[in-house]
N, C-alpha and C. Protein backbone atom coordinates (compact mmCIF):
# COMPACT_ATOMS: atom_id res chain seq x y z
N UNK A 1 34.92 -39.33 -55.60
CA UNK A 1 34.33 -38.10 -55.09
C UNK A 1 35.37 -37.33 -54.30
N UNK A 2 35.50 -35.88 -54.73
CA UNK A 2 36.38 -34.99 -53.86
C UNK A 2 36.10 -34.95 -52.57
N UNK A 3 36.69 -34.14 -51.76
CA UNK A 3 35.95 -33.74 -50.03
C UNK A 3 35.25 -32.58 -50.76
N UNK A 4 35.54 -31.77 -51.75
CA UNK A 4 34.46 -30.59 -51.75
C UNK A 4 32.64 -31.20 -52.38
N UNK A 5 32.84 -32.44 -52.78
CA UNK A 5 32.03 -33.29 -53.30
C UNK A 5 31.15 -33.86 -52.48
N UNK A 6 31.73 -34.12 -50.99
CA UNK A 6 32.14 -35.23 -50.10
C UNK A 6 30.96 -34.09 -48.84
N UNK A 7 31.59 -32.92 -49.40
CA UNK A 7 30.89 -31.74 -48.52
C UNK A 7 29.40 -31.15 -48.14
N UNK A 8 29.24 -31.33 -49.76
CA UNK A 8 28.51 -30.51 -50.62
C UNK A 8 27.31 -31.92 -50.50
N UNK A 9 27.32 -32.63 -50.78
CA UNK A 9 26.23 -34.12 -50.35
C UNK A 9 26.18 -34.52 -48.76
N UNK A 10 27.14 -34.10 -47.89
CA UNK A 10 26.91 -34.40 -46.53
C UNK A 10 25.89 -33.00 -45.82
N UNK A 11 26.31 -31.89 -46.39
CA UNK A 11 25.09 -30.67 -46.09
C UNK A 11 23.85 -31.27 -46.13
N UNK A 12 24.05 -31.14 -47.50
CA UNK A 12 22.70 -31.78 -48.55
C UNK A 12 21.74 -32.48 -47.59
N UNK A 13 22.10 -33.41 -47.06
CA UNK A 13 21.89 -34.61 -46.12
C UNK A 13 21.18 -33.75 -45.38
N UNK A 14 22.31 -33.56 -44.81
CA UNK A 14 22.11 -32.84 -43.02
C UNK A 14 20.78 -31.70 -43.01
N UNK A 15 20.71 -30.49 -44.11
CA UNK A 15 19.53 -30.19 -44.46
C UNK A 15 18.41 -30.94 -44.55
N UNK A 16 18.42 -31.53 -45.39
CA UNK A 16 16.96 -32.47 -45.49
C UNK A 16 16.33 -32.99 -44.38
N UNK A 17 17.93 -33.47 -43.44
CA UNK A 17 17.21 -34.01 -41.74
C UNK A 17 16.16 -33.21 -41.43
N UNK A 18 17.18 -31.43 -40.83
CA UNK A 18 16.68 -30.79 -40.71
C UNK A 18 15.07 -30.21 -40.98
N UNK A 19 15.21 -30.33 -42.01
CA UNK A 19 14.06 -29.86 -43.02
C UNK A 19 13.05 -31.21 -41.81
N UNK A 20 13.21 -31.85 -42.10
CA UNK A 20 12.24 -32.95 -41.58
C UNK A 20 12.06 -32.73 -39.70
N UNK A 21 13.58 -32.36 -39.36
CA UNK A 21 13.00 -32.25 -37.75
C UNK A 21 12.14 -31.28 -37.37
N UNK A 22 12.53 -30.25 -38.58
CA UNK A 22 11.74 -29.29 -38.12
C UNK A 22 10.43 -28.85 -38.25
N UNK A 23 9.93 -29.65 -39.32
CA UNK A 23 8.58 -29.91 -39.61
C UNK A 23 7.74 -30.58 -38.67
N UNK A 24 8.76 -31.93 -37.56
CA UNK A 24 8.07 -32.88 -36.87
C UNK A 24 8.03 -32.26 -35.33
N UNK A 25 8.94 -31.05 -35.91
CA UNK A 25 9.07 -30.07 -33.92
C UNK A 25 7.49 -29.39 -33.98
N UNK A 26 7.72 -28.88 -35.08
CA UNK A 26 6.11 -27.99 -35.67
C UNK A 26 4.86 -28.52 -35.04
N UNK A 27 4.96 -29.66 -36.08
CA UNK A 27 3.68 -30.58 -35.43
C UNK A 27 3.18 -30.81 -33.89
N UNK A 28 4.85 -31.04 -33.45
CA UNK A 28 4.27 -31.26 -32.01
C UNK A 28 4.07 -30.20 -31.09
N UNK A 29 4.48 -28.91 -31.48
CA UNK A 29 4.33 -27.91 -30.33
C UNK A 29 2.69 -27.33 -30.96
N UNK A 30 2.74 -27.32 -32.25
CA UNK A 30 0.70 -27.17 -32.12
C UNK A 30 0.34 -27.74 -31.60
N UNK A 31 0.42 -28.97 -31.46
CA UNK A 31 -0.46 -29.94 -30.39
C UNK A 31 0.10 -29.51 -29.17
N UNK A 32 0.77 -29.36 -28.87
CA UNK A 32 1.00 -28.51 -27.46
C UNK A 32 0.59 -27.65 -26.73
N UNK A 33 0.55 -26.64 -28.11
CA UNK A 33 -0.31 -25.00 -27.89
C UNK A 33 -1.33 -25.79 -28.34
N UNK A 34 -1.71 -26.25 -28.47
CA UNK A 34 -3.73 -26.81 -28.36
C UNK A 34 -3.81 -27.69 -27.30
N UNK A 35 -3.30 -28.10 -26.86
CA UNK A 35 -3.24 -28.62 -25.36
C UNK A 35 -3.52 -27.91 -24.44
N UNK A 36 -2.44 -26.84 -24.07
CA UNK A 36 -2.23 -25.49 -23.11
C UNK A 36 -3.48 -24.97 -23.51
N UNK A 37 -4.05 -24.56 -24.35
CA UNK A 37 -4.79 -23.63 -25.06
C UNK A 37 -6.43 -24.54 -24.08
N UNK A 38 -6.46 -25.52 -24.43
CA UNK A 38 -7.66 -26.53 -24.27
C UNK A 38 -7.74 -26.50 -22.36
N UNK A 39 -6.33 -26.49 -21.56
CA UNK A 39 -6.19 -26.50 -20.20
C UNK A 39 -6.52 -25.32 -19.64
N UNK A 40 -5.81 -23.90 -20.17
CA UNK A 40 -6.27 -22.85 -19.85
C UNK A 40 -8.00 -22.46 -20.20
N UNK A 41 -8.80 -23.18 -21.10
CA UNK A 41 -9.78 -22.85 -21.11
C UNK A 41 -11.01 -23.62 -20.42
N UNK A 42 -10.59 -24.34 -19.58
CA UNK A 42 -11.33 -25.72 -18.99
C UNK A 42 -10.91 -25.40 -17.38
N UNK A 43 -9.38 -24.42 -17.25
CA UNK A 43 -8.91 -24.00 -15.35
C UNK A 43 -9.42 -22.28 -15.62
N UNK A 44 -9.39 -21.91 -16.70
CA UNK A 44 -10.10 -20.20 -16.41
C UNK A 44 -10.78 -19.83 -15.39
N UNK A 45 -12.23 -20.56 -15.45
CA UNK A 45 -13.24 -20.17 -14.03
C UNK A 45 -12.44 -20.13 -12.40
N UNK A 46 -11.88 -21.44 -12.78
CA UNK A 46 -11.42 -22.16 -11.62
C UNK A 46 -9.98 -20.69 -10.86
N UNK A 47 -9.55 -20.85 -11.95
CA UNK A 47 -8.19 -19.30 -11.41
C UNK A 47 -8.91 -18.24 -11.22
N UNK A 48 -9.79 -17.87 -12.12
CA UNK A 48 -10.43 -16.24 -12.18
C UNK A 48 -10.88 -16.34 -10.64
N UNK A 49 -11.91 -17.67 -10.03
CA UNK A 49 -12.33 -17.33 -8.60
C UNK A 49 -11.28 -17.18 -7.61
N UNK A 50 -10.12 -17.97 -8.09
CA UNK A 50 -9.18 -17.67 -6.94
C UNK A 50 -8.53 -16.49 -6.81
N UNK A 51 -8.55 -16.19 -7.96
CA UNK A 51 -7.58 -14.77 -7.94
C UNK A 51 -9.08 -13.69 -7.56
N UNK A 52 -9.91 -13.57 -7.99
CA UNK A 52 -10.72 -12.62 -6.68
C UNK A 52 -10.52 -13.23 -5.23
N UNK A 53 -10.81 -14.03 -5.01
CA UNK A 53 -11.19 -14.51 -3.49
C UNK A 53 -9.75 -14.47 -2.95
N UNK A 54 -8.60 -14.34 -3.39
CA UNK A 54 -6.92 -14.03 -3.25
C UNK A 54 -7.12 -12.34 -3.23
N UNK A 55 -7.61 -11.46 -4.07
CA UNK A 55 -7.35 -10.14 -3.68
C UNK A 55 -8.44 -9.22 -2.78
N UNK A 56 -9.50 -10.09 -2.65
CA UNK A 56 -10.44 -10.25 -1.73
C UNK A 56 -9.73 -9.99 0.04
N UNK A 57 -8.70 -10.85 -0.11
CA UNK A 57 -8.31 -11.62 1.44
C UNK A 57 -7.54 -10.25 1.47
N UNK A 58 -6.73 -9.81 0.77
CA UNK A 58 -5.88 -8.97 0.72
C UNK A 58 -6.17 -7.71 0.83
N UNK A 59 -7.30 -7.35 0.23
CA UNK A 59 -7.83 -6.20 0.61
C UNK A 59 -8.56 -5.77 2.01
N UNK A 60 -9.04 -7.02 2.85
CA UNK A 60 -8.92 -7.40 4.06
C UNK A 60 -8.30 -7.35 4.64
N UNK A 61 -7.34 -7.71 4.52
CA UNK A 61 -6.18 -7.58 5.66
C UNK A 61 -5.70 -6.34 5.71
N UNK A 62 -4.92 -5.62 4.08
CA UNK A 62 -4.90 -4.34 4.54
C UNK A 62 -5.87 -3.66 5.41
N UNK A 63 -7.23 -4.08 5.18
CA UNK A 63 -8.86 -2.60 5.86
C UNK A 63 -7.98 -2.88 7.25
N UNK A 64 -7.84 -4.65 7.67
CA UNK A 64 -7.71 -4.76 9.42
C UNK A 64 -6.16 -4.04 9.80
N UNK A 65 -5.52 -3.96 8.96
CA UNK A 65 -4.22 -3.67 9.43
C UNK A 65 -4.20 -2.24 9.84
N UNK A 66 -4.72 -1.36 8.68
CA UNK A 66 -4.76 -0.54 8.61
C UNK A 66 -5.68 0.23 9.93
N UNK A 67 -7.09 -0.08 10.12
CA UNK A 67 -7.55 -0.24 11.55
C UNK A 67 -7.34 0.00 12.58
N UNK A 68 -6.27 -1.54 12.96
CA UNK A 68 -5.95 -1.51 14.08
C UNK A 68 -4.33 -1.67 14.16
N UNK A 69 -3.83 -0.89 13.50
CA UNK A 69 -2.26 -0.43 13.06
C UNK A 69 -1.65 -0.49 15.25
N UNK A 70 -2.41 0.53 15.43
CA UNK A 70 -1.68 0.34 16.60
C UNK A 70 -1.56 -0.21 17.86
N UNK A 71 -2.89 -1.33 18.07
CA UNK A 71 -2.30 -2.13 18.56
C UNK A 71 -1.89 -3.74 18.22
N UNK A 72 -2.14 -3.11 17.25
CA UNK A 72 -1.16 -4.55 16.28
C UNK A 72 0.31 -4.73 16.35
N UNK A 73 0.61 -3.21 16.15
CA UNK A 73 1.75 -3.18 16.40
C UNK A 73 2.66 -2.50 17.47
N UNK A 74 3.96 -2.49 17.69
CA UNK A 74 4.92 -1.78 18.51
C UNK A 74 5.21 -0.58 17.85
N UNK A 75 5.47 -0.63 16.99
CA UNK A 75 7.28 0.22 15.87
C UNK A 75 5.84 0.78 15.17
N UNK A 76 4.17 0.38 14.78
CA UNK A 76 3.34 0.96 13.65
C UNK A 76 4.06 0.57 12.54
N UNK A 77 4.66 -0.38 12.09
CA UNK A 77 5.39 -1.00 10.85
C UNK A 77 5.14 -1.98 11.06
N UNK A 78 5.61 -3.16 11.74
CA UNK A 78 5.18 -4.76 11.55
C UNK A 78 4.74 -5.26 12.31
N UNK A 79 4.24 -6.76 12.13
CA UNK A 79 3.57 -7.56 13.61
C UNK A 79 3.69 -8.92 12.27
N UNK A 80 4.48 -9.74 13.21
CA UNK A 80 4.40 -11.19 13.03
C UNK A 80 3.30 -11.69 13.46
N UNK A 81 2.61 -12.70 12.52
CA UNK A 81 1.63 -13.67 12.97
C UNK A 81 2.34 -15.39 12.88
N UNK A 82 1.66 -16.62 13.15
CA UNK A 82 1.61 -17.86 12.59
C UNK A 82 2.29 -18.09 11.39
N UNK A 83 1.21 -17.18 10.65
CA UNK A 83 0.97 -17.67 9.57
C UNK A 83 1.41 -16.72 8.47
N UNK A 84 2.27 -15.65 8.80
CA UNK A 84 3.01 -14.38 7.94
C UNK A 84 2.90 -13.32 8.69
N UNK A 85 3.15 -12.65 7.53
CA UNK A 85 4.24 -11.07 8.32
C UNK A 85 3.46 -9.91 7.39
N UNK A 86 3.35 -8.79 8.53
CA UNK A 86 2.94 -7.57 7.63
C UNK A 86 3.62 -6.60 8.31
N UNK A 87 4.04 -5.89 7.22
CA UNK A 87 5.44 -4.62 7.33
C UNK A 87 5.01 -3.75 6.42
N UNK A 88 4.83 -2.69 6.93
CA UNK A 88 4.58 -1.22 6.57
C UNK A 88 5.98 -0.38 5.85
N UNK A 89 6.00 -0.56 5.27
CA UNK A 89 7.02 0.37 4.68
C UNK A 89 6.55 2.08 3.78
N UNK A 90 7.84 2.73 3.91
CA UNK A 90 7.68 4.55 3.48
C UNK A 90 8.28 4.85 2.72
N UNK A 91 8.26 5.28 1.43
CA UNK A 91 9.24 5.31 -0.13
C UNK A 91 10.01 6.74 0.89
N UNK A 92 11.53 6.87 0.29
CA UNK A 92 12.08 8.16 1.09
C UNK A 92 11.57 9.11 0.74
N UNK A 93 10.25 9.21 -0.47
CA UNK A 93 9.68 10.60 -0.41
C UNK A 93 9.84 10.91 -2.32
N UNK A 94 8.93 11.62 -3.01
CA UNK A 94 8.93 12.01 -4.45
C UNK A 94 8.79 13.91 -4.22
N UNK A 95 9.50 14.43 -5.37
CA UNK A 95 9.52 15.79 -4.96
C UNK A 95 8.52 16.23 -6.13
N UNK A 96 7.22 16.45 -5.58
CA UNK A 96 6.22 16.66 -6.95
C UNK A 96 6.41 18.04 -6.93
N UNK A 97 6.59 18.80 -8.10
CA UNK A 97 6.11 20.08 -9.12
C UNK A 97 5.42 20.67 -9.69
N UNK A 98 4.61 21.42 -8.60
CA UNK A 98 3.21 21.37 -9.52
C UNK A 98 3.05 22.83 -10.55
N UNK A 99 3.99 23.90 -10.08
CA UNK A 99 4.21 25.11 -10.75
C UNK A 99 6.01 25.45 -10.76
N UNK A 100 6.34 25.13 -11.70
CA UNK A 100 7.90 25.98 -12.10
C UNK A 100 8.18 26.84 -11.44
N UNK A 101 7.31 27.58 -12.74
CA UNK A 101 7.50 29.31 -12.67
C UNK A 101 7.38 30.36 -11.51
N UNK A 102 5.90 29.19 -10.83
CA UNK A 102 6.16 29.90 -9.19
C UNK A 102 7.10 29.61 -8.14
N UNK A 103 7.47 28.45 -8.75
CA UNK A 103 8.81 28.20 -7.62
C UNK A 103 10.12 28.76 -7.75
N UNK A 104 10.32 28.83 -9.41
CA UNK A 104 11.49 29.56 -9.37
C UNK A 104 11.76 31.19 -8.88
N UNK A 105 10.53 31.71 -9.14
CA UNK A 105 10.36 33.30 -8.79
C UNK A 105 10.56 33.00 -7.68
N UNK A 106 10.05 32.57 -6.56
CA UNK A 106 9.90 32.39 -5.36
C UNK A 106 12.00 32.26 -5.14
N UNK A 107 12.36 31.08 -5.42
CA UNK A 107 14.06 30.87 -5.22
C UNK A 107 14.85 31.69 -5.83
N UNK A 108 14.41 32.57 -6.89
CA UNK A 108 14.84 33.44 -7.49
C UNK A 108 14.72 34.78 -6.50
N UNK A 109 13.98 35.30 -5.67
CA UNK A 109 13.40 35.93 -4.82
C UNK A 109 14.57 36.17 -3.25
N UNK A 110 14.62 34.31 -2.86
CA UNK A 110 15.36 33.80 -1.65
C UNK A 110 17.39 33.65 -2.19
N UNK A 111 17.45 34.34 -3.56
CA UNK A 111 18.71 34.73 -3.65
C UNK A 111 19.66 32.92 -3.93
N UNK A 112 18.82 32.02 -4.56
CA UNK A 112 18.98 31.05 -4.56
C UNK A 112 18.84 30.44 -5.89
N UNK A 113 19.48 31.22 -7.03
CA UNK A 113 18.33 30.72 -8.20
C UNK A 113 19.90 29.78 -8.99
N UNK A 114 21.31 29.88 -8.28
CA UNK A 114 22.30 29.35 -8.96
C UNK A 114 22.26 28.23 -8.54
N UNK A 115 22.09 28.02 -7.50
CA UNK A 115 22.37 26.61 -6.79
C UNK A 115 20.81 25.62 -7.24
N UNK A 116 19.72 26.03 -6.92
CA UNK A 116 18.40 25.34 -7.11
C UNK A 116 18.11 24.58 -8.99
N UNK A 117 18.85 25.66 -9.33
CA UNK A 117 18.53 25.53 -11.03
C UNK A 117 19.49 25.12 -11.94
N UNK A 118 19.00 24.24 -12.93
CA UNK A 118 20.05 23.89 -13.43
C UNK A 118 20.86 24.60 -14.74
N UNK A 119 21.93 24.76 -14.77
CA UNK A 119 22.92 26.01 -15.14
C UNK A 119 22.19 25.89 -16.83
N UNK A 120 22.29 27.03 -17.43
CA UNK A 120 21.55 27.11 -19.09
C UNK A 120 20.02 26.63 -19.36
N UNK A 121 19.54 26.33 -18.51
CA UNK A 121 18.32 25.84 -18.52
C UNK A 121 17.57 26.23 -17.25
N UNK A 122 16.31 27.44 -17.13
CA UNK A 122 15.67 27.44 -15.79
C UNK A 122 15.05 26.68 -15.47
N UNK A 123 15.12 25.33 -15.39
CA UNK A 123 14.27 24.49 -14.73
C UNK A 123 15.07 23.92 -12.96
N UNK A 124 14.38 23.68 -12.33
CA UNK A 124 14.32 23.65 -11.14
C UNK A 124 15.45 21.95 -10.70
N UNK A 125 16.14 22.22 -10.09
CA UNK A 125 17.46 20.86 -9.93
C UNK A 125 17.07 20.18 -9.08
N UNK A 126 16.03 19.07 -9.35
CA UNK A 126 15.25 18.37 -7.90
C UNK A 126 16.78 17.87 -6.83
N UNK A 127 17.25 17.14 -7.04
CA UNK A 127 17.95 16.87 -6.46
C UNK A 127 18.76 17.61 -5.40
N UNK A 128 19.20 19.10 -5.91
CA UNK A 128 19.55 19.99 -4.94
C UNK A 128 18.37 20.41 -4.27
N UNK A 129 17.05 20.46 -4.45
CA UNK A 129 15.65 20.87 -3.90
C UNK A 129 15.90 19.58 -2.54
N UNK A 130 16.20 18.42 -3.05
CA UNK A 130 15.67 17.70 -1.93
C UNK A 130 17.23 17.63 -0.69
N UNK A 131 18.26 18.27 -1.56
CA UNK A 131 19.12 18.09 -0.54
C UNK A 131 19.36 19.15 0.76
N UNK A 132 18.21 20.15 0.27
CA UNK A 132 17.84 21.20 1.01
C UNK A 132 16.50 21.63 1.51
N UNK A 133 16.32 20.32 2.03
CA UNK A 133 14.82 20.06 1.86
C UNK A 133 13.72 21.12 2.80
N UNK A 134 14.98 21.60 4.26
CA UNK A 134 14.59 22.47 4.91
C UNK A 134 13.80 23.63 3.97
N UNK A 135 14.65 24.11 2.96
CA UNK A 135 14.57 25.24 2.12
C UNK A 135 12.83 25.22 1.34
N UNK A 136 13.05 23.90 0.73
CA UNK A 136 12.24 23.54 0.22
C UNK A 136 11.02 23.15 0.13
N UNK A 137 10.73 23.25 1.58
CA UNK A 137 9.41 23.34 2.55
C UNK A 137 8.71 24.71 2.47
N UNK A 138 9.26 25.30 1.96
CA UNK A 138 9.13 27.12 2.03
C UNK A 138 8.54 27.15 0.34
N UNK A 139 9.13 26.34 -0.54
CA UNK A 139 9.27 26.97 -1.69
C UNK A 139 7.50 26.66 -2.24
N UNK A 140 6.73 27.78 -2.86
CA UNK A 140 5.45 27.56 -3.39
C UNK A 140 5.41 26.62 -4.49
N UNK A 141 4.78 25.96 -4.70
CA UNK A 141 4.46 25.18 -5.79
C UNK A 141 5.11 23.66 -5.97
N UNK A 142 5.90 23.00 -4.57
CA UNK A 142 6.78 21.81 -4.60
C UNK A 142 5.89 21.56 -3.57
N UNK A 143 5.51 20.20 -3.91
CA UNK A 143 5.15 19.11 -2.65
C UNK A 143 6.02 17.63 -2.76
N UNK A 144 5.95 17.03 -1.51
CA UNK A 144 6.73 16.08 -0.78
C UNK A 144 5.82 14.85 -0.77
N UNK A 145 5.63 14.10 -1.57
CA UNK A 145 4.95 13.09 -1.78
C UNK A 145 5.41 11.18 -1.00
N UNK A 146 5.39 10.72 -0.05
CA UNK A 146 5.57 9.95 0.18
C UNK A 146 4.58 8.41 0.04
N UNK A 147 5.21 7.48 -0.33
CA UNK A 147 3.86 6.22 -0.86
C UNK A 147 4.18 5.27 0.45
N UNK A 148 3.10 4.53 0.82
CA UNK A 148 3.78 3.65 2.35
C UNK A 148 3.02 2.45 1.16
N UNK A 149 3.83 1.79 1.86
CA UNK A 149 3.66 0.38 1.20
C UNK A 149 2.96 -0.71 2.16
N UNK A 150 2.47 -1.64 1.93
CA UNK A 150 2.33 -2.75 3.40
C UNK A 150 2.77 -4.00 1.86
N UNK A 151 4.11 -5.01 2.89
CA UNK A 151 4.40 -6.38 2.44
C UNK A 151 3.57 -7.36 3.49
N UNK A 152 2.86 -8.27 2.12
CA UNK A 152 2.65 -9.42 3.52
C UNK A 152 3.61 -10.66 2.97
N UNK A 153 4.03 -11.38 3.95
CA UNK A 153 5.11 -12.17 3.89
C UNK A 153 4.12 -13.58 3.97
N UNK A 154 4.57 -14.62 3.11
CA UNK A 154 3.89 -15.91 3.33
C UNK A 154 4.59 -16.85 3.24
N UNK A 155 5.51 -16.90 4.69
CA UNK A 155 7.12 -18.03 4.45
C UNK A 155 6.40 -19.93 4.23
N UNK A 156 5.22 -20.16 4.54
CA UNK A 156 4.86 -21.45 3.98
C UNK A 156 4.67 -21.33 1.83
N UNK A 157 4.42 -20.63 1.86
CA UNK A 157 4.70 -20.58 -0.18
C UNK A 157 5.58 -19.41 -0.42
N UNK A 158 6.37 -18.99 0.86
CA UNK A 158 7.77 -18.40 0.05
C UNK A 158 6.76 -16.91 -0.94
N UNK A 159 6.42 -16.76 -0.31
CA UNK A 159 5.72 -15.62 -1.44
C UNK A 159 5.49 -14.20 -0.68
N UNK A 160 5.74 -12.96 -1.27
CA UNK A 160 5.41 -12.18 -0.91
C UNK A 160 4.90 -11.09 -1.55
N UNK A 161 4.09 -10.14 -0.85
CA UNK A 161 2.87 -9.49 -1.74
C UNK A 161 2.68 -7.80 -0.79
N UNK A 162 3.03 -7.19 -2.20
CA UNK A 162 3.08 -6.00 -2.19
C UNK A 162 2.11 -4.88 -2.78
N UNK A 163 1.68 -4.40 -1.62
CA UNK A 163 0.46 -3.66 -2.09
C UNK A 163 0.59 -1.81 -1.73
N UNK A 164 0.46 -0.56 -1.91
CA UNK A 164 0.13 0.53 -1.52
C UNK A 164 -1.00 0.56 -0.64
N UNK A 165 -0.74 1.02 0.43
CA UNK A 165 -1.74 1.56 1.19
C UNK A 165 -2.65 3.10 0.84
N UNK A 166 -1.74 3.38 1.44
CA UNK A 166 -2.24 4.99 1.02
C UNK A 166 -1.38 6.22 0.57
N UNK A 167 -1.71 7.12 -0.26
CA UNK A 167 -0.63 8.17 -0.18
C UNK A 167 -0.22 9.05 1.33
N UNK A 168 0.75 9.04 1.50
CA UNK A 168 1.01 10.12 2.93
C UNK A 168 1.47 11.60 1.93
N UNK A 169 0.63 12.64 1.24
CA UNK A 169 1.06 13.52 0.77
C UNK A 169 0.65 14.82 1.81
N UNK A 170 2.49 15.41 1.84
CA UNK A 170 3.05 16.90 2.78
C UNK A 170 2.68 18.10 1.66
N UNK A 171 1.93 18.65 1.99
CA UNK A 171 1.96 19.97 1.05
C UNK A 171 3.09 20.72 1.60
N UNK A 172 3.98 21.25 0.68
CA UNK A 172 4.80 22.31 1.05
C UNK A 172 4.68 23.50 0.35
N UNK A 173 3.40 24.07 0.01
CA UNK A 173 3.19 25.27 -0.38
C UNK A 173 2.18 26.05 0.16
């Protein structure tokens, strides 16, 4: 027998293993996924109550936090407990658009329509809007949208949980 002989029957082989492991991997991960399948349907009830009675607690704590924000806290952002941490946090702010056309007339108006807009296209250059934000307090049809957040911290399971409180929305028109 050649090595191309030698080759050509050692594949051969090595396929057929194959062929066979992979038939016997098959087998066992259905029984696997019918396992998982059989566990998840026997712990369902059991998670579904926890996970209400988990966003239950949570929605609680925000009502109390929210409440009694200030004398909970110093700063109105955090207060350590025992047993975790709640911290108020403020996104730096979204520049909502609720009319173009009135804003641009308007910056178009305030002698501002090169810098605000972006060049070949009249649409409005948020980014220069917010870097002039003074300006932009003036302009009709832009509002200043900020989201506050509250984290609660749970350093015994390392976990932490992030929820919206409320919108803090600035009309600037």
């Amino acid at each position: 027998m050649t090595t191309d002989d030698e080759a050509i029957v050692t594949i051969e082989a090595q396929l057929s293993e194959l062929t066979d492991v992979d038939l016997e991997l098959r087998e066992r991960q259905g029984e696997v996924d019918k396992a998982v399948q059989a566990f998840i349907t026997e712990a369902a009830p059991d998670i579904d109550s926890l996970t209400t009675r988990r966003e239950s607690l949570i929605e609680g704590i925000i009502k109390l936090f929210q409440e009694n924000r200030a004398v909970l806290t110093i700063d109105g952002k955090s207060v350590v407990f025992r047993s975790g941490t709640l911290q108020a946090r403020t996104s730096p702010g979204k520049l909502i658009v609720k009319d173009e056309d009135k804003a641009i007339a308007f910056i178009k108006r305030m002698g501002k329509l090169r810098i605000l807009t972006r060049i070949g296209k009249r649409s409005l250059d948020k980014k220069a809007l917010k870097a002039d934000l003074k300006f932009a307090l003036r302009v009709p049809g832009v509002s200043l949208e900020k989201d506050e957040h509250l984290t609660i911290t749970l350093p015994k399971t390392q976990t932490e949980i992030v929820r919206e409180l409320h919108p803090l929305r600035r009309r600037l028109d």
